[in-house]
N, C-alpha and C. Protein backbone atom coordinates (compact mmCIF):
# COMPACT_ATOMS: atom_id res chain seq x y z
N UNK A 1 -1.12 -11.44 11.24
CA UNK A 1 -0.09 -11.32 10.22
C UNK A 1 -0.69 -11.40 8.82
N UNK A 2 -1.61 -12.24 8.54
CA UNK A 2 -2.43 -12.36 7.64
C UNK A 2 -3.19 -10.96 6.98
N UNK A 3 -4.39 -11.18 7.83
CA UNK A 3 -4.62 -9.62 8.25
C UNK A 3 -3.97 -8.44 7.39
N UNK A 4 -2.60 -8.10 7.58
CA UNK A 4 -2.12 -7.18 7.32
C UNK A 4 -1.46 -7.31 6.13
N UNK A 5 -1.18 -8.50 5.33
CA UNK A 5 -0.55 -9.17 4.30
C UNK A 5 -1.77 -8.87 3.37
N UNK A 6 -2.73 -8.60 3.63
CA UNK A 6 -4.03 -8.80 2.95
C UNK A 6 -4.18 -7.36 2.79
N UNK A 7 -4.10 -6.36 4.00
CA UNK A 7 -4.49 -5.09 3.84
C UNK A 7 -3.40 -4.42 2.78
N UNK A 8 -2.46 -4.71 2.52
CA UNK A 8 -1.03 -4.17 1.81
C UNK A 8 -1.38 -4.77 0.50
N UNK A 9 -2.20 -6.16 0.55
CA UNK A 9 -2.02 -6.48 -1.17
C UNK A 9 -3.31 -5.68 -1.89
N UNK A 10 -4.41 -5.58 -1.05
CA UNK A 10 -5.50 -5.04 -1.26
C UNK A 10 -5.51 -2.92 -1.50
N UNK A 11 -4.19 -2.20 -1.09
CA UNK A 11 -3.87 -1.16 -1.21
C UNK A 11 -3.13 -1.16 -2.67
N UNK A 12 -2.60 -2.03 -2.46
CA UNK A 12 -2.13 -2.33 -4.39
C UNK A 12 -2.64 -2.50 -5.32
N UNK A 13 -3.09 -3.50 -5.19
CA UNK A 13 -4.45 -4.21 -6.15
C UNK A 13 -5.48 -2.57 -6.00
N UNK A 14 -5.81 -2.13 -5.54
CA UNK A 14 -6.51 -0.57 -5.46
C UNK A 14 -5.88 0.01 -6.63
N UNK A 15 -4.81 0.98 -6.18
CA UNK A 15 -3.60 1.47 -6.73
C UNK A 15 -3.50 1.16 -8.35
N UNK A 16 -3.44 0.31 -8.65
CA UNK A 16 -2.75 -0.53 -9.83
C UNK A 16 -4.15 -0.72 -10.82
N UNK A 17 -5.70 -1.41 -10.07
CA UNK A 17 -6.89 -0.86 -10.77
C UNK A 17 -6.72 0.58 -11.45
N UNK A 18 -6.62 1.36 -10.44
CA UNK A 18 -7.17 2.58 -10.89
C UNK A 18 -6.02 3.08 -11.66
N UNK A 19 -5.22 2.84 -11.83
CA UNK A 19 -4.13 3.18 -12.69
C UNK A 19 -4.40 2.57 -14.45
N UNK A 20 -4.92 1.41 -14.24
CA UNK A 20 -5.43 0.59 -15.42
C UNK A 20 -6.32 1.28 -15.85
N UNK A 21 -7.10 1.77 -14.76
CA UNK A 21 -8.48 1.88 -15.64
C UNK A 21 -8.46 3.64 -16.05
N UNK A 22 -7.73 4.46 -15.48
CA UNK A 22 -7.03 5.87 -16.23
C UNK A 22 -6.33 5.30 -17.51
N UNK A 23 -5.73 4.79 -17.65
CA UNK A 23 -4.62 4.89 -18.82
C UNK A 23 -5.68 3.97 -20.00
N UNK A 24 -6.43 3.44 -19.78
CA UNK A 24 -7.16 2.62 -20.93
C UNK A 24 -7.56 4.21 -21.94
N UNK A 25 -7.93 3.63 -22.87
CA UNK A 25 -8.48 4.33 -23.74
C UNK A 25 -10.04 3.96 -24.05
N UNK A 26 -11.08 4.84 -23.87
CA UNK A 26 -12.63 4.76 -23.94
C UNK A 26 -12.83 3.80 -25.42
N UNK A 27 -14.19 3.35 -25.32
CA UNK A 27 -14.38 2.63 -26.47
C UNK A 27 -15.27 3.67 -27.39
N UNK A 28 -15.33 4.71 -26.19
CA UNK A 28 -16.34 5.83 -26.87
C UNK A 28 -15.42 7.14 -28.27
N UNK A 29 -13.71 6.70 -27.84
CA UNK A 29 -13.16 7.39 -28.79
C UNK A 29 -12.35 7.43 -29.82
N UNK A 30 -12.50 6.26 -30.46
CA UNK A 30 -12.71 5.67 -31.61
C UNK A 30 -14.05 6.70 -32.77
N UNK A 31 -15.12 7.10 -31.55
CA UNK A 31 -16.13 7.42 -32.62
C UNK A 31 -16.04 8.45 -33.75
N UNK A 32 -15.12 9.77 -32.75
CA UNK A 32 -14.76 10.01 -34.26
C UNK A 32 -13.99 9.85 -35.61
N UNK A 33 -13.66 8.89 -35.52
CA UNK A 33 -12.90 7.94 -36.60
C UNK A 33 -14.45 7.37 -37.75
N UNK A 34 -15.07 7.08 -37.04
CA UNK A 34 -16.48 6.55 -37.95
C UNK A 34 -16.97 7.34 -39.09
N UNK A 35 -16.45 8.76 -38.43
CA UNK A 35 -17.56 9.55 -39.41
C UNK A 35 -16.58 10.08 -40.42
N UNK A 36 -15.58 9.86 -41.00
CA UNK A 36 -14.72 10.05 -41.53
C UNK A 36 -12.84 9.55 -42.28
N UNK A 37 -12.80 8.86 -40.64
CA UNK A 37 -11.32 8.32 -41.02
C UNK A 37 -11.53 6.70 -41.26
N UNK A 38 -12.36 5.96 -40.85
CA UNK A 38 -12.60 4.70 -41.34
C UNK A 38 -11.91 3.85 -40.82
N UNK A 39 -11.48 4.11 -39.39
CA UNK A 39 -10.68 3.26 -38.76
C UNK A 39 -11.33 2.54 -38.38
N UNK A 40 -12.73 2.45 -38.00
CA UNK A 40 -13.77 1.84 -37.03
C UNK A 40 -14.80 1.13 -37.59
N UNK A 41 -15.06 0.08 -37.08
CA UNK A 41 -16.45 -0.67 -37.91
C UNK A 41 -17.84 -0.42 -37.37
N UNK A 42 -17.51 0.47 -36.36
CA UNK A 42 -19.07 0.47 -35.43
C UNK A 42 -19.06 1.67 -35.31
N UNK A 43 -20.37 2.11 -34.50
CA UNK A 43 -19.86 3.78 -34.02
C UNK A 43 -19.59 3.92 -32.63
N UNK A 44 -19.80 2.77 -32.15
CA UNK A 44 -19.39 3.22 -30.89
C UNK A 44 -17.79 2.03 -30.41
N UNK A 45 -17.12 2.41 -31.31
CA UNK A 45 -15.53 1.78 -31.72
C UNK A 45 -15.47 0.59 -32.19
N UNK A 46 -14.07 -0.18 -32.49
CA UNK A 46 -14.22 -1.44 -32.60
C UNK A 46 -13.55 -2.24 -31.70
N UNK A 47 -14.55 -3.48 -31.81
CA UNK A 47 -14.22 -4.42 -30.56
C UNK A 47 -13.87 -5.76 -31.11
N UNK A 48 -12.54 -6.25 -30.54
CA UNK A 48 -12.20 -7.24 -31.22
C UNK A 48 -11.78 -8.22 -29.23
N UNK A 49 -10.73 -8.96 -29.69
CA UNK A 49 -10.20 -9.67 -28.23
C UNK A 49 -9.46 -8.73 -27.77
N UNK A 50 -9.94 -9.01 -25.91
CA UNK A 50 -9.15 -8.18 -25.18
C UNK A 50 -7.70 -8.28 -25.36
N UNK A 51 -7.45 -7.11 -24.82
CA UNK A 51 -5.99 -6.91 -25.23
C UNK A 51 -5.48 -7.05 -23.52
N UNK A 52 -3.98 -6.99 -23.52
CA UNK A 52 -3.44 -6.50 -22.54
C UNK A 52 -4.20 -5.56 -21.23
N UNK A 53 -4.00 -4.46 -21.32
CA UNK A 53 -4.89 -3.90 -20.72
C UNK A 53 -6.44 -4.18 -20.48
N UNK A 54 -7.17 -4.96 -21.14
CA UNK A 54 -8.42 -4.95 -20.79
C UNK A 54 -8.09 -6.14 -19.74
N UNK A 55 -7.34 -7.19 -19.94
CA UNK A 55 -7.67 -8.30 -19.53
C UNK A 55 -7.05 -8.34 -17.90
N UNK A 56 -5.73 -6.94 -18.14
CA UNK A 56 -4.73 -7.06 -16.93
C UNK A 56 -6.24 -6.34 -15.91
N UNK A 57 -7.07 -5.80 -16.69
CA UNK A 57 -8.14 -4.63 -15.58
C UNK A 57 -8.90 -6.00 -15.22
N UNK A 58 -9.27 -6.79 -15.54
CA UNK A 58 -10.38 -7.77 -15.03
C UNK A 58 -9.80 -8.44 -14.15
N UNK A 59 -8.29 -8.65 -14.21
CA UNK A 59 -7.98 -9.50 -13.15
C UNK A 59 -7.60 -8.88 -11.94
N UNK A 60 -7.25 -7.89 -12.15
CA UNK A 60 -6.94 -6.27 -10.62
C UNK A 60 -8.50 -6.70 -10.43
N UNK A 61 -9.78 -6.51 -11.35
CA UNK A 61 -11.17 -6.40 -10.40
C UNK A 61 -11.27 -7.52 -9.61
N UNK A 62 -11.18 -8.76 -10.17
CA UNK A 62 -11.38 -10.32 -9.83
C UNK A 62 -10.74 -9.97 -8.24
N UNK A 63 -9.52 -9.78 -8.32
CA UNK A 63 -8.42 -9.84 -7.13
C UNK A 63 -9.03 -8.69 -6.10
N UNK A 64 -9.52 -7.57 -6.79
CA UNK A 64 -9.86 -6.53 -5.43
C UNK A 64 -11.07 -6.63 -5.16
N UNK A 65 -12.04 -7.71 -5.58
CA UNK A 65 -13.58 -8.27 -5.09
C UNK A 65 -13.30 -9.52 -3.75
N UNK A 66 -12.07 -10.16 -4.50
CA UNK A 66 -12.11 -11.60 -3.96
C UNK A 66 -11.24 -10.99 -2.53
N UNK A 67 -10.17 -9.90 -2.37
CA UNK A 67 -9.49 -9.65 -1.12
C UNK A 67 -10.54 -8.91 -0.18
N UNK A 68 -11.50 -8.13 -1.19
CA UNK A 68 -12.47 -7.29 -0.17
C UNK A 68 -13.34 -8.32 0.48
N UNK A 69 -13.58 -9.38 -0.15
CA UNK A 69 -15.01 -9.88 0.55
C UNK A 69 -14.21 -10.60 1.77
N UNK A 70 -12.68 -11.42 1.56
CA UNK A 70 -11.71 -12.27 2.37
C UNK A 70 -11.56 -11.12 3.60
N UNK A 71 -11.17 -9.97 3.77
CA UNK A 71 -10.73 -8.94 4.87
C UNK A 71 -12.19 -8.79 5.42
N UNK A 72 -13.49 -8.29 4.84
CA UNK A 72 -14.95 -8.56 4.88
C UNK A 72 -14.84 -9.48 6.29
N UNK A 73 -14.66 -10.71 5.59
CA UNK A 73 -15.44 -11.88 6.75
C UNK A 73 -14.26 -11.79 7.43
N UNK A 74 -12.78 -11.87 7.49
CA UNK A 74 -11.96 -11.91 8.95
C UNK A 74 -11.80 -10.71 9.81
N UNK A 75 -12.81 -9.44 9.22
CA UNK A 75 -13.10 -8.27 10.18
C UNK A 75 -14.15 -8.94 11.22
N UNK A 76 -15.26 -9.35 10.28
CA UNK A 76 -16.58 -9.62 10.95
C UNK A 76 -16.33 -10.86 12.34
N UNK A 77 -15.31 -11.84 12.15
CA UNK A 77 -14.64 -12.59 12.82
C UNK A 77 -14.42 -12.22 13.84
N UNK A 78 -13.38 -11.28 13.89
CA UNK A 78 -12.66 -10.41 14.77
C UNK A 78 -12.92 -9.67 16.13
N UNK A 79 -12.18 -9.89 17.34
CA UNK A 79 -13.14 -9.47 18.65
C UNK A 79 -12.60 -8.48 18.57
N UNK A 80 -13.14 -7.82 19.03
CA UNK A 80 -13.47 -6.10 19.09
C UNK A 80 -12.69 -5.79 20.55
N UNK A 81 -11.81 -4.87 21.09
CA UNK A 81 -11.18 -4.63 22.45
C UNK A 81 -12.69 -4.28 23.09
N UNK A 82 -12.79 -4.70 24.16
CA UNK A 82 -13.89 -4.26 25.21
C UNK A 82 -13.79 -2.58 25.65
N UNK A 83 -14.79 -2.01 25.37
CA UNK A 83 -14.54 -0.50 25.78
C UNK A 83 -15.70 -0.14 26.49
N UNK A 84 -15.28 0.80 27.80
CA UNK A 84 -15.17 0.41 28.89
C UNK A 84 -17.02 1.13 28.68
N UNK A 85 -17.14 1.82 27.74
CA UNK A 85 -18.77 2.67 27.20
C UNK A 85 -19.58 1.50 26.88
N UNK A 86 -19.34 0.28 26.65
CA UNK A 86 -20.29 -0.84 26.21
C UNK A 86 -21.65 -1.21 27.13
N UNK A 87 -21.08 -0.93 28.43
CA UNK A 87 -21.82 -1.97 29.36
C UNK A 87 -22.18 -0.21 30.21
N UNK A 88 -23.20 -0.01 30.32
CA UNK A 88 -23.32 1.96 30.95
C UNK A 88 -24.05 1.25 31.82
N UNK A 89 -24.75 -0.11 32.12
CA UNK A 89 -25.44 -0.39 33.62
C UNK A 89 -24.99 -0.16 34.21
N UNK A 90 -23.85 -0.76 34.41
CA UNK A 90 -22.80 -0.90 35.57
C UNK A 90 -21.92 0.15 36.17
N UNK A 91 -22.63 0.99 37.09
CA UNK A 91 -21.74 2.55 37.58
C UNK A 91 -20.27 2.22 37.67
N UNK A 92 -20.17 3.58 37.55
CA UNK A 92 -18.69 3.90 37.73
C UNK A 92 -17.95 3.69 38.95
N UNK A 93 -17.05 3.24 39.32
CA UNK A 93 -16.39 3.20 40.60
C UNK A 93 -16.15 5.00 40.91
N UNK A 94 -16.74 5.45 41.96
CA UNK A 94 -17.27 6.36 42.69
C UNK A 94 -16.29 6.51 43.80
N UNK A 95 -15.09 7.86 44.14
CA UNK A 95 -14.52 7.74 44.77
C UNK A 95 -15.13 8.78 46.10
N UNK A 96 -15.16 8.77 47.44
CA UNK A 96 -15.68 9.31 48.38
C UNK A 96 -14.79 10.60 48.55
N UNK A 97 -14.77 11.30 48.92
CA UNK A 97 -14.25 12.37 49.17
C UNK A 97 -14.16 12.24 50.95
N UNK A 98 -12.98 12.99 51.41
CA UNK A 98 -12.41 12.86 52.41
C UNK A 98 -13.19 13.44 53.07
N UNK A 99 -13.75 13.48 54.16
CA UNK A 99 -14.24 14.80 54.91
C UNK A 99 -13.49 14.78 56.09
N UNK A 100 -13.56 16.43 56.11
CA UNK A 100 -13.06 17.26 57.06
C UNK A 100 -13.98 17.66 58.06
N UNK A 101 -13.65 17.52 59.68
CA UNK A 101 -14.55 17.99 60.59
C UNK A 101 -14.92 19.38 60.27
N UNK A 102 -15.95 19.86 60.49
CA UNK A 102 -16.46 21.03 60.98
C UNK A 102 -15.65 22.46 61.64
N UNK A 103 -15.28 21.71 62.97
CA UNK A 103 -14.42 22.44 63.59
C UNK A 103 -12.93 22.58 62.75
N UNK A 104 -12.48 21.77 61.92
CA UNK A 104 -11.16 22.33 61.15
C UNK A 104 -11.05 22.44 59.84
N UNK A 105 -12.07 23.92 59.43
CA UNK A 105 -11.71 24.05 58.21
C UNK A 105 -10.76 24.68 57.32
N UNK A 106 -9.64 25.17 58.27
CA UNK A 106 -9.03 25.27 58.29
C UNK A 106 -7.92 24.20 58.36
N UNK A 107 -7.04 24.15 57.49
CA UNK A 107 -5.51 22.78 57.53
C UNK A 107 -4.82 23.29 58.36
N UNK A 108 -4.38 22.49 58.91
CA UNK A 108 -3.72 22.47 59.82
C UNK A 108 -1.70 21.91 59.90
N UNK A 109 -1.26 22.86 59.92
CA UNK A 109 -0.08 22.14 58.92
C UNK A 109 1.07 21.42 60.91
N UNK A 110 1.05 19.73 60.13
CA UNK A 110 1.94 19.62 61.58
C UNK A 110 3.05 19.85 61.59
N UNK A 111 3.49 20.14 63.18
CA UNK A 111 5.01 20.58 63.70
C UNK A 111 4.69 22.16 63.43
N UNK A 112 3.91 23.15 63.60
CA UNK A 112 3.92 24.38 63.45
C UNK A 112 3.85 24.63 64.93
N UNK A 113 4.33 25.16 65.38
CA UNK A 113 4.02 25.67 66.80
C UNK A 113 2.79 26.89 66.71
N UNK A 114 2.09 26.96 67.35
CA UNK A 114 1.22 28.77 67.69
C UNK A 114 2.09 29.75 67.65
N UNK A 115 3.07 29.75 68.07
CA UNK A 115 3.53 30.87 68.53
C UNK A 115 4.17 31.59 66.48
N UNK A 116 4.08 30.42 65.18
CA UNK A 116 4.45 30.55 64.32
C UNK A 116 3.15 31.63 64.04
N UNK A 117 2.05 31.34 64.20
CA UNK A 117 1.24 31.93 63.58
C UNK A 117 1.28 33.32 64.25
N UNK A 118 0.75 34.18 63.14
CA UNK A 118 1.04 35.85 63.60
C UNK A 118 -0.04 36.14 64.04
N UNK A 119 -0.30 36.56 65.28
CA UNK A 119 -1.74 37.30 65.80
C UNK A 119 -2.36 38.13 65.44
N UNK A 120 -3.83 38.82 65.49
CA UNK A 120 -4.07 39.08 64.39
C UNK A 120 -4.53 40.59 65.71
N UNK A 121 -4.42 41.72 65.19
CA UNK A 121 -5.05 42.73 66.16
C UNK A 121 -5.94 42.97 66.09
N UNK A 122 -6.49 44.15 66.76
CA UNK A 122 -7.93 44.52 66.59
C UNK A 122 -7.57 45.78 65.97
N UNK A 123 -6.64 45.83 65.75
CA UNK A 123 -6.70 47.28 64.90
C UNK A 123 -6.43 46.91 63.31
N UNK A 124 -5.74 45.68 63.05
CA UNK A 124 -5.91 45.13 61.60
C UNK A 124 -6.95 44.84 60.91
N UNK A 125 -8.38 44.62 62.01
CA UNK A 125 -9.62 43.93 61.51
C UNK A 125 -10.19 45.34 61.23
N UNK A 126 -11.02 45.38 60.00
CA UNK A 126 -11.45 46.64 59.77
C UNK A 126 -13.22 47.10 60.10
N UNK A 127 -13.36 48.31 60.32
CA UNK A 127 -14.58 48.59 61.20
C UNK A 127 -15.91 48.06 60.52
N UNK A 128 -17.02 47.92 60.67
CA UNK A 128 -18.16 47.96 59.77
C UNK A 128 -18.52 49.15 59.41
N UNK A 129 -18.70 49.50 58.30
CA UNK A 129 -19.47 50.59 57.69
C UNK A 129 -20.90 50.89 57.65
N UNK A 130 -21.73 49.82 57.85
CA UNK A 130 -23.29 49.95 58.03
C UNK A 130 -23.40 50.02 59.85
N UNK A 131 -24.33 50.90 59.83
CA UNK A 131 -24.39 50.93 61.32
C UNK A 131 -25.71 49.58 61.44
N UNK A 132 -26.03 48.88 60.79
CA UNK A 132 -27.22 48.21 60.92
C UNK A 132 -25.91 46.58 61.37
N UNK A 133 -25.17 46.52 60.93
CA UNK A 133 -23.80 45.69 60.78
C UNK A 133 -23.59 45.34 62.64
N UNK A 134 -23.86 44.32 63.17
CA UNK A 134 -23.03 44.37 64.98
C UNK A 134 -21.31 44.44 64.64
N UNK A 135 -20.76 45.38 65.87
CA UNK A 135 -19.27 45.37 65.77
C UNK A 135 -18.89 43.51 66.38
């Protein structure tokens, strides 16, 4: 239950980083303000105390370090289902196959009488064509 309370806050905390850290504004663009508009004290912007946004991004990081490493160790914890490829010493249960005599390779279906089966002529069986062939 945990577990999954963790995986849902940790899809957020994701989510909500990367949302922070799109919508910030670079410290790199301020620069052109330096060379002209005088908004800036540095050239590579100005930096004063975090604001809102910087501070809300450190704590999404804090939170999505501290849930990754927590899910981390109760994965590593975690027993694994036994699958059945782990252990390949141990053969497979091997099923025998039925055998059939010799004399009936033919099935034999019960309660058929002989007289069901149709006889077969000698004029249905067809001749050999090689004379090297016995009739």
């Amino acid at each position: 239950m945990v577990y999954e309370v963790l995986l849902v806050a940790y899809l957020v905390v994701a989510l909500l980083l990367i949302g922070f850290v799109l919508i910030q504004q670079g410290k790199g663009a301020d620069m052109g303000a330096s060379f002209g508009s005088g908004g800036s004290n540095t050239v590579f912007g100005s930096t004063g105390s975090g604001n809102f946004m910087t501070r809300t991004t450190g704590i999404l990081a804090g939170l999505f370090f501290f849930i990754s490493l927590t899910l981390g160790a109760m994965t590593a914890n975690r027993e694994s289902a036994e699958d059945e490829w782990n252990n390949l010493e141990v053969p497979a249960a091997v099923e025998t196959p039925v055998e059939i005599p010799a004399d009936q390779d033919v099935p034999v279906i019960e309660g058929a009488a002989e007289s069901d089966v149709p006889a077969v002529e000698s004029s249905d069986v067809p001749k050999a064509q090689d004379e090297n062939i016995p009739d």
